[in-house]
PDB file of N, CA and C in Angstrom:
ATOM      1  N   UNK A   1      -1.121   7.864  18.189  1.00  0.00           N
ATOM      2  CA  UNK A   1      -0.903   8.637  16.990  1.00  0.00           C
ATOM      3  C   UNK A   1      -2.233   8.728  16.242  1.00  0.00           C
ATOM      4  N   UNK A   2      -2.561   9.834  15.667  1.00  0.00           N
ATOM      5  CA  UNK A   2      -3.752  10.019  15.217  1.00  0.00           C
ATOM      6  C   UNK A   2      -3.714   9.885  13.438  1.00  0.00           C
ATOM      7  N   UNK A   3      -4.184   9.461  12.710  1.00  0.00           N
ATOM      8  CA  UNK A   3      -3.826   9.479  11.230  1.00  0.00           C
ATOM      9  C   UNK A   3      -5.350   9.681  10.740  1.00  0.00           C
ATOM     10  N   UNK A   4      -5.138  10.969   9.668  1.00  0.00           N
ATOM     11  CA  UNK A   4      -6.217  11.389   8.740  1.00  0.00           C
ATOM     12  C   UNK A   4      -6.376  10.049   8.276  1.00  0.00           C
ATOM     13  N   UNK A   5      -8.061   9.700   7.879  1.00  0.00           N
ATOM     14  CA  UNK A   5      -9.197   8.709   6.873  1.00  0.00           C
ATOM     15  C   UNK A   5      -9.756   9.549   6.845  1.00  0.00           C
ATOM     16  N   UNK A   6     -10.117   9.002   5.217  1.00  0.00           N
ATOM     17  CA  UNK A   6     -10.922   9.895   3.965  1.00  0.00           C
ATOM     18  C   UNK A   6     -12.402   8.590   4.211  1.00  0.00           C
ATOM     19  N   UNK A   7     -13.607   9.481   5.009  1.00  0.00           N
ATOM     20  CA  UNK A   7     -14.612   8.049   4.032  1.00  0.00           C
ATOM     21  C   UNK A   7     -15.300   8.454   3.215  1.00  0.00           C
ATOM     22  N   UNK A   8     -16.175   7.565   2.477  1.00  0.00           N
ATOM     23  CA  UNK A   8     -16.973   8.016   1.287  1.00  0.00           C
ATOM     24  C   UNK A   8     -17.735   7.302   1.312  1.00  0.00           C
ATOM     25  N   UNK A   9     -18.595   7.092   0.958  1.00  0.00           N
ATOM     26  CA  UNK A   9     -19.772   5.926   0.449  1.00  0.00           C
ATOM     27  C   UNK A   9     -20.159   5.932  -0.897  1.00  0.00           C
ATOM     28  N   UNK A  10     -20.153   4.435  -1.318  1.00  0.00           N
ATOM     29  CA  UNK A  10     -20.267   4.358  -2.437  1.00  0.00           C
ATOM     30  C   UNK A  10     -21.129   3.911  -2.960  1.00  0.00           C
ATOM     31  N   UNK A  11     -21.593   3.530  -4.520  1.00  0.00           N
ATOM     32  CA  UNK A  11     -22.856   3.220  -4.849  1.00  0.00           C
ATOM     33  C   UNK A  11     -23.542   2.523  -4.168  1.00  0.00           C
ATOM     34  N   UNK A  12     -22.972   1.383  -3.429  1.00  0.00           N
ATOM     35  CA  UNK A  12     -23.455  -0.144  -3.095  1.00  0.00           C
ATOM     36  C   UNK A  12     -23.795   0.237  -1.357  1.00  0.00           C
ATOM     37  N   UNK A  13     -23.885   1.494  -1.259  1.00  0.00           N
ATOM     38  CA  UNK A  13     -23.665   1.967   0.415  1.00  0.00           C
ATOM     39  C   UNK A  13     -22.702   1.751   1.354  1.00  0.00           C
ATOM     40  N   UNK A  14     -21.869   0.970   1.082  1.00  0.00           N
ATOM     41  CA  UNK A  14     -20.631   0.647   1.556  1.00  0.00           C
ATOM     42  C   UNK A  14     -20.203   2.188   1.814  1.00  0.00           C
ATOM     43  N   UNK A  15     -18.869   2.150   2.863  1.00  0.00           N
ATOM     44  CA  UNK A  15     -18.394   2.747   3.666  1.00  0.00           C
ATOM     45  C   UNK A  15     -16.779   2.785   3.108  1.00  0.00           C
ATOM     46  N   UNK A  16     -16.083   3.312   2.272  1.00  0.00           N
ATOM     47  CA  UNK A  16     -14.772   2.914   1.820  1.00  0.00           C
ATOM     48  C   UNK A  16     -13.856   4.132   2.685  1.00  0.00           C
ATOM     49  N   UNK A  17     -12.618   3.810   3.505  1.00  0.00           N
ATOM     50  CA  UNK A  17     -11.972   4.289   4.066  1.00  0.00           C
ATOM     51  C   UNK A  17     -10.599   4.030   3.013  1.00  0.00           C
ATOM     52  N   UNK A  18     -10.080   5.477   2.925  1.00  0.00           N
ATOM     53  CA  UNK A  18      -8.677   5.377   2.808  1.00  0.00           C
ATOM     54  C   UNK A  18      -7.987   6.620   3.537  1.00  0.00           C
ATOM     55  N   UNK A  19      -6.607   6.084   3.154  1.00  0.00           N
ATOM     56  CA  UNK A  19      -5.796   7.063   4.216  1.00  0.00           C
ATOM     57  C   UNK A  19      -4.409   7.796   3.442  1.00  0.00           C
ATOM     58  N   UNK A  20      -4.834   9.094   3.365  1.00  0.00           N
ATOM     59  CA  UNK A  20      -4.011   9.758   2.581  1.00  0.00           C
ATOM     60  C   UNK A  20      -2.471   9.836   2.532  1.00  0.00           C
ATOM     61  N   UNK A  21      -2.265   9.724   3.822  1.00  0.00           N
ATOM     62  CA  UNK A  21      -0.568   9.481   3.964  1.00  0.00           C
ATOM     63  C   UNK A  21      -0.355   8.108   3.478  1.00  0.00           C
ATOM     64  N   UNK A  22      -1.004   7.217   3.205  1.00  0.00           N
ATOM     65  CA  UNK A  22      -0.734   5.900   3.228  1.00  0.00           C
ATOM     66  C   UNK A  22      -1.088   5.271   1.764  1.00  0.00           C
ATOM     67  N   UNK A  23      -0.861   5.825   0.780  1.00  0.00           N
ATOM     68  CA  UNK A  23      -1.233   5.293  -0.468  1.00  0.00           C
ATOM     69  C   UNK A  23      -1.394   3.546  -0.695  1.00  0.00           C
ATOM     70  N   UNK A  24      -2.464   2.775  -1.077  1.00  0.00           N
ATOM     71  CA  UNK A  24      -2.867   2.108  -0.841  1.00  0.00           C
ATOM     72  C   UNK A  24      -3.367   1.020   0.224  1.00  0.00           C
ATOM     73  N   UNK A  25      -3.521   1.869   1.486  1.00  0.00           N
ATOM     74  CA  UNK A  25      -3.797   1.912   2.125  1.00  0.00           C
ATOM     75  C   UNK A  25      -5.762   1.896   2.748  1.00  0.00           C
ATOM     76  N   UNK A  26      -6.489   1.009   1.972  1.00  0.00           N
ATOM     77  CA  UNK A  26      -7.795   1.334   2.205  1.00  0.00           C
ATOM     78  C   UNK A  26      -8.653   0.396   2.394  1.00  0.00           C
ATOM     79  N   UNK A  27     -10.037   0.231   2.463  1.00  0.00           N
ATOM     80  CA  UNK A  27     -10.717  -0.761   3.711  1.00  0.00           C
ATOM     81  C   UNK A  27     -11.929  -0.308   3.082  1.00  0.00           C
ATOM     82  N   UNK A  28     -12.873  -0.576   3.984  1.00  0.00           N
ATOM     83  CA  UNK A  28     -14.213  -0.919   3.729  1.00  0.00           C
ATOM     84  C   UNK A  28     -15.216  -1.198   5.309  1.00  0.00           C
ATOM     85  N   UNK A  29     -16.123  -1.125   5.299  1.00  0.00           N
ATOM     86  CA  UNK A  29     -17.678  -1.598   6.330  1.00  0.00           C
ATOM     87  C   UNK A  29     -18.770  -1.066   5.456  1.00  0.00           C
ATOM     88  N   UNK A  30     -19.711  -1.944   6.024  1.00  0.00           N
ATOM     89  CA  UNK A  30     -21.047  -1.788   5.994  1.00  0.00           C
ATOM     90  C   UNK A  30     -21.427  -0.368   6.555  1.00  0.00           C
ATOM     91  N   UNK A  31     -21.414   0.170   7.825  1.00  0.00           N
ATOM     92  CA  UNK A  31     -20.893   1.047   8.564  1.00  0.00           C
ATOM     93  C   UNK A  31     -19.752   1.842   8.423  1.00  0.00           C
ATOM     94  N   UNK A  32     -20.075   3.447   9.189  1.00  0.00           N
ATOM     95  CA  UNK A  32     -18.921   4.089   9.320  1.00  0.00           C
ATOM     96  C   UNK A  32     -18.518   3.463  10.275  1.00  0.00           C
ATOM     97  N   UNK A  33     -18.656   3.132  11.094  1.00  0.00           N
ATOM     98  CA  UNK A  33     -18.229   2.431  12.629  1.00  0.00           C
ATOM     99  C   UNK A  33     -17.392   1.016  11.966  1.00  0.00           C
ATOM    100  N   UNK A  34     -17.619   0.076  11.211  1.00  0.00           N
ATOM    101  CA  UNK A  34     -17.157  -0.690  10.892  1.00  0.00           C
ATOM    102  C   UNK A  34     -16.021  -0.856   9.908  1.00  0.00           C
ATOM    103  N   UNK A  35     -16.625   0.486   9.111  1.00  0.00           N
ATOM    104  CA  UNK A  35     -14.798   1.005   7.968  1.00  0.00           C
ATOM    105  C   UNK A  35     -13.906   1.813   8.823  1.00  0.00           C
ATOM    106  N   UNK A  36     -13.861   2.227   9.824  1.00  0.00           N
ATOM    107  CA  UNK A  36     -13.119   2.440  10.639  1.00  0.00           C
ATOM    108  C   UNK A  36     -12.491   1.714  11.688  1.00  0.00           C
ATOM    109  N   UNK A  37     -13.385   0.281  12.256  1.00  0.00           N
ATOM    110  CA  UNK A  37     -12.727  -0.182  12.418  1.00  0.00           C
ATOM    111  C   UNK A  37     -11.725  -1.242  11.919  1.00  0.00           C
ATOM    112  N   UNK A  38     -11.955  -1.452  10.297  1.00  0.00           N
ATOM    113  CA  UNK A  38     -11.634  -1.993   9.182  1.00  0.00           C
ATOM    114  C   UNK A  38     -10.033  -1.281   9.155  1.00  0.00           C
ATOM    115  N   UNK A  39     -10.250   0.218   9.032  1.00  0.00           N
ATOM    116  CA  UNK A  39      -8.844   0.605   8.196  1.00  0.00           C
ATOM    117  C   UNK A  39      -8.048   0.962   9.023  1.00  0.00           C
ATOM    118  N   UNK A  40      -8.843   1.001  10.496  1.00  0.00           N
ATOM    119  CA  UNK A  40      -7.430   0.795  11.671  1.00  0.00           C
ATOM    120  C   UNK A  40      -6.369  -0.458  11.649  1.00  0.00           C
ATOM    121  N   UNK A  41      -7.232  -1.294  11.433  1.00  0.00           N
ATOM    122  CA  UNK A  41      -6.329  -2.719  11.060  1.00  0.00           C
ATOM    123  C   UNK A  41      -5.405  -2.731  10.085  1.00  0.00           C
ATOM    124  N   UNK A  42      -6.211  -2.035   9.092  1.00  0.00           N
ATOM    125  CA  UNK A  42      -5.146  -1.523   8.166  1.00  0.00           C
ATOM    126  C   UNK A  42      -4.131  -1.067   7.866  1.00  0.00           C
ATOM    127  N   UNK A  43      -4.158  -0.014   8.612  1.00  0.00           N
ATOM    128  CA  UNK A  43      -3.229   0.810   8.951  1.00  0.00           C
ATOM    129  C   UNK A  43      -1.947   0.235   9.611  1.00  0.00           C
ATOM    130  N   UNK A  44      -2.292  -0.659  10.628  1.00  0.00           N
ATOM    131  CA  UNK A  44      -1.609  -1.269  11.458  1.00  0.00           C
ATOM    132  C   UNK A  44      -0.788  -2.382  10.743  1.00  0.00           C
ATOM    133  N   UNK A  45      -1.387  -2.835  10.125  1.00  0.00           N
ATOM    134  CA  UNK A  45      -0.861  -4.357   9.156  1.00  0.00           C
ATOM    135  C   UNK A  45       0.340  -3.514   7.527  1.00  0.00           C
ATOM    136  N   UNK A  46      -0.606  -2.382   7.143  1.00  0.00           N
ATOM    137  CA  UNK A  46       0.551  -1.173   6.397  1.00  0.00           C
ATOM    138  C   UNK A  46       1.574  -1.217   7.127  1.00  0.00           C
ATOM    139  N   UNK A  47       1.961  -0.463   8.090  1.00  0.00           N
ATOM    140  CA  UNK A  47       3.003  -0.271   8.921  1.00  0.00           C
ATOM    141  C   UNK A  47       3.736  -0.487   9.224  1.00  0.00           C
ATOM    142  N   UNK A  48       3.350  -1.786   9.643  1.00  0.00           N
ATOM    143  CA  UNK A  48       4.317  -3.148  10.029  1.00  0.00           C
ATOM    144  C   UNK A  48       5.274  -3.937   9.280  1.00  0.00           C
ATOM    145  N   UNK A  49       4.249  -4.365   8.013  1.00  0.00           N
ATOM    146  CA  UNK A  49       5.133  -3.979   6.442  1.00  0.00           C
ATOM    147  C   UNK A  49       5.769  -3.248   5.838  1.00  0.00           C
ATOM    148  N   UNK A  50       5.404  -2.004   5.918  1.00  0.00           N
ATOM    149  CA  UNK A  50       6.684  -0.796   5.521  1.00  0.00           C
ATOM    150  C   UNK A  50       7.865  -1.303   6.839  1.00  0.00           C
ATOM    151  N   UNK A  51       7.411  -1.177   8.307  1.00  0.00           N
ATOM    152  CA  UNK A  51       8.602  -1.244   8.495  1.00  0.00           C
ATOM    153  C   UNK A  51       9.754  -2.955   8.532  1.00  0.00           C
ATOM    154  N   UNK A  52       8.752  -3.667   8.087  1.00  0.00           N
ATOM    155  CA  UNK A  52       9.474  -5.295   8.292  1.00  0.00           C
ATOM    156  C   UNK A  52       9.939  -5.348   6.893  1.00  0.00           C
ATOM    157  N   UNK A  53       9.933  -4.522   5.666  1.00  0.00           N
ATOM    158  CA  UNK A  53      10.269  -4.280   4.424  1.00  0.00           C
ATOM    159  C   UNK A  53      11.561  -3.241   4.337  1.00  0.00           C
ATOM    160  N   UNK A  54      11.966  -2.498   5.494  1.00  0.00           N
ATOM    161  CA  UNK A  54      12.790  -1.390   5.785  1.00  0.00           C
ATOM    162  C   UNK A  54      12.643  -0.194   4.613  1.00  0.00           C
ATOM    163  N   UNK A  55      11.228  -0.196   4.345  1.00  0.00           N
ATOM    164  CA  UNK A  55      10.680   0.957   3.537  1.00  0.00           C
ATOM    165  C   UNK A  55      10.801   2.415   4.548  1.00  0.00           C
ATOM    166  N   UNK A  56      10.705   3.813   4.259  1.00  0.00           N
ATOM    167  CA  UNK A  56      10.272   4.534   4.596  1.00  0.00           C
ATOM    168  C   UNK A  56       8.655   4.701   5.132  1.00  0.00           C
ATOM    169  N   UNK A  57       8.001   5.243   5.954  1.00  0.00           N
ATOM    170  CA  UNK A  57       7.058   5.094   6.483  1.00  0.00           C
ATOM    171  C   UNK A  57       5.836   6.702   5.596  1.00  0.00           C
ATOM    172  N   UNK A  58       6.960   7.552   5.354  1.00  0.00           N
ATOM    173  CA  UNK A  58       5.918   8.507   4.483  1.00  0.00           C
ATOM    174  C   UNK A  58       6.645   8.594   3.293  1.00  0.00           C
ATOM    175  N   UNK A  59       6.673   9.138   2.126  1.00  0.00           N
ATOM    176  CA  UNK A  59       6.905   9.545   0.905  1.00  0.00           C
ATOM    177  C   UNK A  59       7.459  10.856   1.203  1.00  0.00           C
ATOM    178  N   UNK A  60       7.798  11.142  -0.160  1.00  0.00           N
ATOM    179  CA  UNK A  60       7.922  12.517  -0.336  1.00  0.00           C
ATOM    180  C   UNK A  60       7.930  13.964   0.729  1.00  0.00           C
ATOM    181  N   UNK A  61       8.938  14.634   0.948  1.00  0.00           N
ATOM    182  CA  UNK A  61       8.621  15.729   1.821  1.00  0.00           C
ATOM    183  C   UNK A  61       8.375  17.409   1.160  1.00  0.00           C
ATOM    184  N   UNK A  62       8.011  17.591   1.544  1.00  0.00           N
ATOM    185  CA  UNK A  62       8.050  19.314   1.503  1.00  0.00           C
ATOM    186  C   UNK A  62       7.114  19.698  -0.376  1.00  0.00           C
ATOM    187  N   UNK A  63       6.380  18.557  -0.248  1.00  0.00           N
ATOM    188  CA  UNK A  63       5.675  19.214  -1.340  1.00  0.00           C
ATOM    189  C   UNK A  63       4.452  20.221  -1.017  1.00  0.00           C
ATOM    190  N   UNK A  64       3.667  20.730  -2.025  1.00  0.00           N
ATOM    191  CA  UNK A  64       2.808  21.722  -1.692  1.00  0.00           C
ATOM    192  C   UNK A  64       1.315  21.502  -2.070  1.00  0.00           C
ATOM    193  N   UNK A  65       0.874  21.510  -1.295  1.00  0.00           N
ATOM    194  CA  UNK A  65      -1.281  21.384  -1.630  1.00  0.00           C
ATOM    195  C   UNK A  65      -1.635  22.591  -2.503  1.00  0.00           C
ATOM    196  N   UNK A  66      -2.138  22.588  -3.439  1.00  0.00           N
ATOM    197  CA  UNK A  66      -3.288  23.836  -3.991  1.00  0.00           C
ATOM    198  C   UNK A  66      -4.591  23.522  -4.032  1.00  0.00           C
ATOM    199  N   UNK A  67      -5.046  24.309  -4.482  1.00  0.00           N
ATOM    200  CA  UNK A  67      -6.703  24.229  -4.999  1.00  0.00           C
ATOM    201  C   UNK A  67      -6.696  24.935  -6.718  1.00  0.00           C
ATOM    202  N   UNK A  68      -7.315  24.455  -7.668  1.00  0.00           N
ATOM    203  CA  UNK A  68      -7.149  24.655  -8.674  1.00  0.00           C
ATOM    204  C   UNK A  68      -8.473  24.588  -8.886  1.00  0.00           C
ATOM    205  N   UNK A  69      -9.069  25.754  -9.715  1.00  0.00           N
ATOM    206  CA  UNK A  69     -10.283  25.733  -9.711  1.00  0.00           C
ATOM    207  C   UNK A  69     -10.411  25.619 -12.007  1.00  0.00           C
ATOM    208  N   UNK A  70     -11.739  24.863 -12.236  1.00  0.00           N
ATOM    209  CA  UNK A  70     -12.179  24.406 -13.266  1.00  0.00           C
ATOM    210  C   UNK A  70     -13.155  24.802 -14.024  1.00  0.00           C
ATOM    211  N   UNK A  71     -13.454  24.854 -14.746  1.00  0.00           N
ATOM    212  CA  UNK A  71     -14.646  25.119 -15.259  1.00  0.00           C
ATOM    213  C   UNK A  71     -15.416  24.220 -16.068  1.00  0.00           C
ATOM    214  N   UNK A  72     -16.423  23.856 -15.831  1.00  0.00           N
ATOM    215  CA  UNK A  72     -17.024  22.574 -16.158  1.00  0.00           C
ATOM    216  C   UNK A  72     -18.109  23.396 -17.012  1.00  0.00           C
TER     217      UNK A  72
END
């Protein structure tokens, strides 16, 4: 199964992975190579808990994405 990560880097150069279906769901490396292999674990250890918790595994269905544009 393939699951969208968001990375970013942050001030400290760190590598912060999160995962959008997975609200609180997020990790860290030194490396992209290493926050990925960080928030696979993650992911995995999420999961397991939603399902050993008899949570639902996604949220919400059938909502809708926009783009909303601003003016700064």
């Amino acid at each position: 199964m393939d699951i969208k990560v968001v990375l970013e880097k942050d001030e400290d150069g760190y590598y912060i992975a999160t995962v959008p279906a997975l609200p609180g769901c997020i990790s860290q490396g030194k490396t992209e190579k290493q926050a990925l292999k960080n928030i696979r674990e993650a992911i995995e250890l999420h999961v397991r808990t939603l399902a050993e918790d008899g949570l639902p595994l996604s949220g919400k269905k059938g909502g809708k994405e926009a783009l909303v544009s601003v003016s700064l």
